[in-house]
N, C-alpha and C. Protein backbone atom coordinates (compact mmCIF):
# COMPACT_ATOMS: atom_id res chain seq x y z
N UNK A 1 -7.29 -22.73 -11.99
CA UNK A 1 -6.23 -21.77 -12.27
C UNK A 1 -6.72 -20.35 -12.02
N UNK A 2 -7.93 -19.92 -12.40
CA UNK A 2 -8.66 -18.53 -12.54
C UNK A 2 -8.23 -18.25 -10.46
N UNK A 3 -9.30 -19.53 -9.89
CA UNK A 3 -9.18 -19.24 -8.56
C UNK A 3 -8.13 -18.73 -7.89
N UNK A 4 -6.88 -19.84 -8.38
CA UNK A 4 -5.24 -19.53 -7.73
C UNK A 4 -5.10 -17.70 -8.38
N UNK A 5 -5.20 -17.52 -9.20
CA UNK A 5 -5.28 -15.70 -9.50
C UNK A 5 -5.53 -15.11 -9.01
N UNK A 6 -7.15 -15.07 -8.62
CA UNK A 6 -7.81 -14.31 -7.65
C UNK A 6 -7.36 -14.24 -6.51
N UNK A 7 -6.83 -15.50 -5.80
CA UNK A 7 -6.72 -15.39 -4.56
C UNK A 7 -5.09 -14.77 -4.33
N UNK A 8 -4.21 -14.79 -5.55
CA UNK A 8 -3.16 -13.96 -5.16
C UNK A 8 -2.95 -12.62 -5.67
N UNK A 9 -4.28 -12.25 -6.46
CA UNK A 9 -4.57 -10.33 -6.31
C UNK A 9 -5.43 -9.91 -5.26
N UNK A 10 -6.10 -10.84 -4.59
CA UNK A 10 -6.18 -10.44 -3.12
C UNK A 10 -5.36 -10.10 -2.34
N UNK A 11 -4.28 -11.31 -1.96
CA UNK A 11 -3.11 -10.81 -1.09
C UNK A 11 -2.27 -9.69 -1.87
N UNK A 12 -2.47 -9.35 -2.74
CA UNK A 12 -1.16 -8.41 -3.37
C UNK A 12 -2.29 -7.06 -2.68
N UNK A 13 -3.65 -7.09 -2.78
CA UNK A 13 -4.38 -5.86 -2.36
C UNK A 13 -4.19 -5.64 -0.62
N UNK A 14 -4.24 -6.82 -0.67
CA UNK A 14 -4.23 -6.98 1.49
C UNK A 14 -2.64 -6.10 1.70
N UNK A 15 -1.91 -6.48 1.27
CA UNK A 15 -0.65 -6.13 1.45
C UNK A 15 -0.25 -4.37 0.99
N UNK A 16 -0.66 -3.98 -0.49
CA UNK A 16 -0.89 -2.76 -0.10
C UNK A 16 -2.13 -1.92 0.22
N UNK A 17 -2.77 -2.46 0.76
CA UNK A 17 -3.86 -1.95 1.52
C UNK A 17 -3.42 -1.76 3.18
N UNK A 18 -2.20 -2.53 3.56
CA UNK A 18 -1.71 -2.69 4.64
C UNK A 18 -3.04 -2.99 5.86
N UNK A 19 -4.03 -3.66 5.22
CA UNK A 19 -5.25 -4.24 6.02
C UNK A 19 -5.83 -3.32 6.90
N UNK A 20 -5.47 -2.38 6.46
CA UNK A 20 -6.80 -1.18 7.06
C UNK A 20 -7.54 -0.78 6.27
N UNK A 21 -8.53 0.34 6.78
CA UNK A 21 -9.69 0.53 5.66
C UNK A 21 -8.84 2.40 5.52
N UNK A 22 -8.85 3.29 4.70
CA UNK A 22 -8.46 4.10 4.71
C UNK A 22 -9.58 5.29 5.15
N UNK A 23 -10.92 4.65 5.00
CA UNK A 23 -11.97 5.56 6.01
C UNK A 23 -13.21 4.60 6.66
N UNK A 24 -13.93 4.78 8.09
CA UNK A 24 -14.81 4.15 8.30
C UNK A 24 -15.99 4.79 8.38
N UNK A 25 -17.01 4.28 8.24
CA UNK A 25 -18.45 5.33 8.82
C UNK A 25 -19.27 4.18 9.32
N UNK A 26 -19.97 4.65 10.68
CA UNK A 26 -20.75 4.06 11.18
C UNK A 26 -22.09 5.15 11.87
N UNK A 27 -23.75 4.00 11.81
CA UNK A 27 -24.45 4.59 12.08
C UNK A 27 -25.47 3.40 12.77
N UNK A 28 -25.45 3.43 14.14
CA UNK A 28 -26.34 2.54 14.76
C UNK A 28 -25.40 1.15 14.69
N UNK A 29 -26.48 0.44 14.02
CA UNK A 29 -25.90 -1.21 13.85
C UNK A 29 -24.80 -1.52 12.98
N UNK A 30 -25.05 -0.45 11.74
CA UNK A 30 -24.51 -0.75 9.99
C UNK A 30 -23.41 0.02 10.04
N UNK A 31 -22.14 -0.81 9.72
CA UNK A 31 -20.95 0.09 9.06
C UNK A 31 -20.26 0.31 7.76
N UNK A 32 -19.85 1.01 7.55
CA UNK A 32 -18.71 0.84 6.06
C UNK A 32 -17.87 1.12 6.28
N UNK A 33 -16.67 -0.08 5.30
CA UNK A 33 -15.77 0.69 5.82
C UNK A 33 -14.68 0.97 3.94
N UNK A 34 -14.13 1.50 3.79
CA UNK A 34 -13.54 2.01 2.17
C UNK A 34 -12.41 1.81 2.04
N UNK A 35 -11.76 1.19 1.47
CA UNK A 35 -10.71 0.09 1.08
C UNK A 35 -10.48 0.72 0.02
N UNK A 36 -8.69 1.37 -0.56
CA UNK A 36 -8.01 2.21 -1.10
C UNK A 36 -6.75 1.25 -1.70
N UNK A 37 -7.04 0.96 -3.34
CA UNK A 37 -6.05 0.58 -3.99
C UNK A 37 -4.83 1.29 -4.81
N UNK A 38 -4.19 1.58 -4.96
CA UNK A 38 -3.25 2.12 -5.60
C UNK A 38 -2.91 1.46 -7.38
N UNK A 39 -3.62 1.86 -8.02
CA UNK A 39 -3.50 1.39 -9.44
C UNK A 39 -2.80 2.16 -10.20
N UNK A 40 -2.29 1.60 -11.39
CA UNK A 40 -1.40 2.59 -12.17
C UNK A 40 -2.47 3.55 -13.09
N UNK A 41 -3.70 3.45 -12.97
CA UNK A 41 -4.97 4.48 -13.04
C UNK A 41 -5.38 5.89 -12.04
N UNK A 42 -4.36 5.83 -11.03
CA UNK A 42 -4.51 6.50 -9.96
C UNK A 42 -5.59 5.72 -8.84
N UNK A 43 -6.32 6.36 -7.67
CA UNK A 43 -6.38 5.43 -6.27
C UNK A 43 -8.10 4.88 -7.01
N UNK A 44 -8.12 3.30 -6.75
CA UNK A 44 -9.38 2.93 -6.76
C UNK A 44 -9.96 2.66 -5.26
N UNK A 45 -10.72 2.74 -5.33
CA UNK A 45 -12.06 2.40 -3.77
C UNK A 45 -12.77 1.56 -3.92
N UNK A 46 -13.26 0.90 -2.73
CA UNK A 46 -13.95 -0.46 -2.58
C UNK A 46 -14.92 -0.29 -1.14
N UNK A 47 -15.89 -0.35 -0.96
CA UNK A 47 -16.38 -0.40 0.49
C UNK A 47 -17.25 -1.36 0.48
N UNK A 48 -17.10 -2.36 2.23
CA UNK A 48 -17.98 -3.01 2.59
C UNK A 48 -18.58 -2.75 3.43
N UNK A 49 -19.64 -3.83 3.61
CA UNK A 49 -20.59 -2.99 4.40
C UNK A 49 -20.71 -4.24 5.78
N UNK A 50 -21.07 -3.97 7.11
CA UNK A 50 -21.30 -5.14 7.71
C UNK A 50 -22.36 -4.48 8.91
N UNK A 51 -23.23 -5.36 9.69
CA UNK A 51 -24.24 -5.24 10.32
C UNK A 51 -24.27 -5.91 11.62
N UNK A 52 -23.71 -5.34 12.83
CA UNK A 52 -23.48 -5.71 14.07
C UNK A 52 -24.43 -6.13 14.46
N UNK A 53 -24.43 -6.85 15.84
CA UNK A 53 -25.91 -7.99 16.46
C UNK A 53 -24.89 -8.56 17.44
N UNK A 54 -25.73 -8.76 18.67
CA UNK A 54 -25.47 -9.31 19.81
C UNK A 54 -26.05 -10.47 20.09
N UNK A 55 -25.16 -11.61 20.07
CA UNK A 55 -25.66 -12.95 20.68
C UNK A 55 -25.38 -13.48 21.95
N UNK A 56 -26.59 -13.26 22.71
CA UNK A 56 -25.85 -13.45 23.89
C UNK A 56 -25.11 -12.34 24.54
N UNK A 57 -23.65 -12.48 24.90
CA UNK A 57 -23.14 -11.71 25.72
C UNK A 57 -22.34 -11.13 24.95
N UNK A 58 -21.80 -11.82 23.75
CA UNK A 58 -20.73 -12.02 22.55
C UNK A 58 -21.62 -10.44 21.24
N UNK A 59 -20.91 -9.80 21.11
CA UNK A 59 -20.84 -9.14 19.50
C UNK A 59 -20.45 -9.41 18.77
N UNK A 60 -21.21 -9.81 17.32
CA UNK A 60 -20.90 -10.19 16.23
C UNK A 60 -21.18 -9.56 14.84
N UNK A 61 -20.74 -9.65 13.63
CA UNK A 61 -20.51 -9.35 12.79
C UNK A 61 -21.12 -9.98 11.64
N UNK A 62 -21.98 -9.62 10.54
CA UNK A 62 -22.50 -10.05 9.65
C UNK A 62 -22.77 -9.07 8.18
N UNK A 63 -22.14 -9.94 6.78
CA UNK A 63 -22.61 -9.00 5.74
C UNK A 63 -24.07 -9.21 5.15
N UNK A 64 -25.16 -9.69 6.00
CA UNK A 64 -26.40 -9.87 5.70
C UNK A 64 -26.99 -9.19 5.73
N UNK A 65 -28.09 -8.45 5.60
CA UNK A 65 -28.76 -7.36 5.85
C UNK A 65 -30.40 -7.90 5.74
N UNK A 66 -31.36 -7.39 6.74
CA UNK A 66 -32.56 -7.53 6.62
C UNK A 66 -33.66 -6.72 5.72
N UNK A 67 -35.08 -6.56 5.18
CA UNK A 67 -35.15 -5.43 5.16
C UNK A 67 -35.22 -4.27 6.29
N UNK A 68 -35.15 -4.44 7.16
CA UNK A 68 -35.40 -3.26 8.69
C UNK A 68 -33.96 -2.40 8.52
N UNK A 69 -32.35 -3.40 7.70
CA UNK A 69 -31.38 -2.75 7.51
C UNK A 69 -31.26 -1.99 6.45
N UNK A 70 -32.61 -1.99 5.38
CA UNK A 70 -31.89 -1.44 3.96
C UNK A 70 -31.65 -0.13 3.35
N UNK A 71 -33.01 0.68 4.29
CA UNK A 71 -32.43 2.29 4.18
C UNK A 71 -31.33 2.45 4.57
N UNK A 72 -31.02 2.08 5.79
CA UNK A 72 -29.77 2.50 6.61
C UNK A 72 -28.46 2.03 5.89
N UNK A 73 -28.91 1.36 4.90
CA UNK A 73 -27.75 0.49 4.07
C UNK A 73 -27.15 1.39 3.37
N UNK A 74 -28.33 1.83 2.62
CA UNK A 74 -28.52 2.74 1.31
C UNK A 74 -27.88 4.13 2.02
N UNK A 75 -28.32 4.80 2.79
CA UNK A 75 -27.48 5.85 3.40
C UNK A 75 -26.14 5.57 3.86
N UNK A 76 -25.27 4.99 4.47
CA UNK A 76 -24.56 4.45 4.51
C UNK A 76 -23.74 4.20 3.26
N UNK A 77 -24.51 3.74 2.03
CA UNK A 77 -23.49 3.72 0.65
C UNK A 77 -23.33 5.10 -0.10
N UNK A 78 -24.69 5.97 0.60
CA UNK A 78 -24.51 7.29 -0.24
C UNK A 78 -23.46 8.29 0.37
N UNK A 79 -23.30 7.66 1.87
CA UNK A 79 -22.08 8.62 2.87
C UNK A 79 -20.70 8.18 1.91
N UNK A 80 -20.86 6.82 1.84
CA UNK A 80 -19.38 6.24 0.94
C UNK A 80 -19.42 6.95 0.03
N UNK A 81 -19.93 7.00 -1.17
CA UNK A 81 -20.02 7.13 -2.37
C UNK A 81 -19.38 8.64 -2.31
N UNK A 82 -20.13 10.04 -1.51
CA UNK A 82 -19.64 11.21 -1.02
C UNK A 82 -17.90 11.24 -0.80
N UNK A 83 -17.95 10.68 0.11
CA UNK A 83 -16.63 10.61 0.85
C UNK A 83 -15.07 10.42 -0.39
N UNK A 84 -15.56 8.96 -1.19
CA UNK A 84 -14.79 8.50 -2.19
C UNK A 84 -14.61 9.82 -3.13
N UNK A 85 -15.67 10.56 -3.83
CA UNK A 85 -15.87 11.44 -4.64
C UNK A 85 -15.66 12.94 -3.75
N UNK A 86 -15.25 12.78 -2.60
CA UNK A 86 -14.60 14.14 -2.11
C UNK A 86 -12.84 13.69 -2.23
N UNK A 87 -12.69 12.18 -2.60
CA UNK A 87 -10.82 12.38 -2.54
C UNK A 87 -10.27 12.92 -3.89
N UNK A 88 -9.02 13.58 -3.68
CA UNK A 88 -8.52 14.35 -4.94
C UNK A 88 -7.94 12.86 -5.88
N UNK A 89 -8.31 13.52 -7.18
CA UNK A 89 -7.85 12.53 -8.31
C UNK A 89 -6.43 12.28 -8.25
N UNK A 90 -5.98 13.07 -8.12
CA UNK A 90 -4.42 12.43 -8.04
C UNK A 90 -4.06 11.57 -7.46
N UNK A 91 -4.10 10.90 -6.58
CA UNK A 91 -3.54 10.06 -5.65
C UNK A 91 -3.26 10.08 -4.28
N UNK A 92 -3.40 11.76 -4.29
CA UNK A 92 -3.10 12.28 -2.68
C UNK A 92 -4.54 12.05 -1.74
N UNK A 93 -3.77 11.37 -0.28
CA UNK A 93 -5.03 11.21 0.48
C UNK A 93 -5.24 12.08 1.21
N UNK A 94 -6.73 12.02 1.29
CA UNK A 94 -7.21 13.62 2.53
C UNK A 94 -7.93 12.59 3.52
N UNK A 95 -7.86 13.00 4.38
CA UNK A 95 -8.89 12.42 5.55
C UNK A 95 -10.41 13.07 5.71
């Protein structure tokens, strides 16, 4: 029962999230990207993180990280963390 929950306050987030990220940052391999909810708390934030790699001829996508990725991780969460804490409390979005 818990599961069936979760998985339909996901789609209620996918849907107003309209499945974009509302900001991205990238540096080298590692990206984030910041995912903007609308709560009756005013806007919450979420960012993931993922780590590009080439197999072959093909580019791919992974939320794994090595240690060779983890500074770059860590900078990367401190650009987020900035970014989130530069949007105004109210609700209004800035780019």
């Amino acid at each position: 029962m818990v599961g069936a929950k979760l998985k339909g306050n996901m789609k209620n987030q996918t849907a107003q999230n309209s499945n974009k990220p509302v900001h991205s940052l990238r540096h080298g391999v590692i990206s984030a990207s910041i995912w903007r909810q609308d709560t009756e708390k005013g806007p919450m934030y979420n960012v993931t993180f993922q780590r590009s790699y080439k197999e072959g001829d093909e580019w791919k996508n992974s939320t794994s990280f090595g240690r060779n990725n983890l500074l770059l991780l860590s900078l990367m969460a401190m650009r987020a963390f900035e970014w989130i804490a530069g949007q105004p409390k109210g609700g209004q979005r800035r780019a």
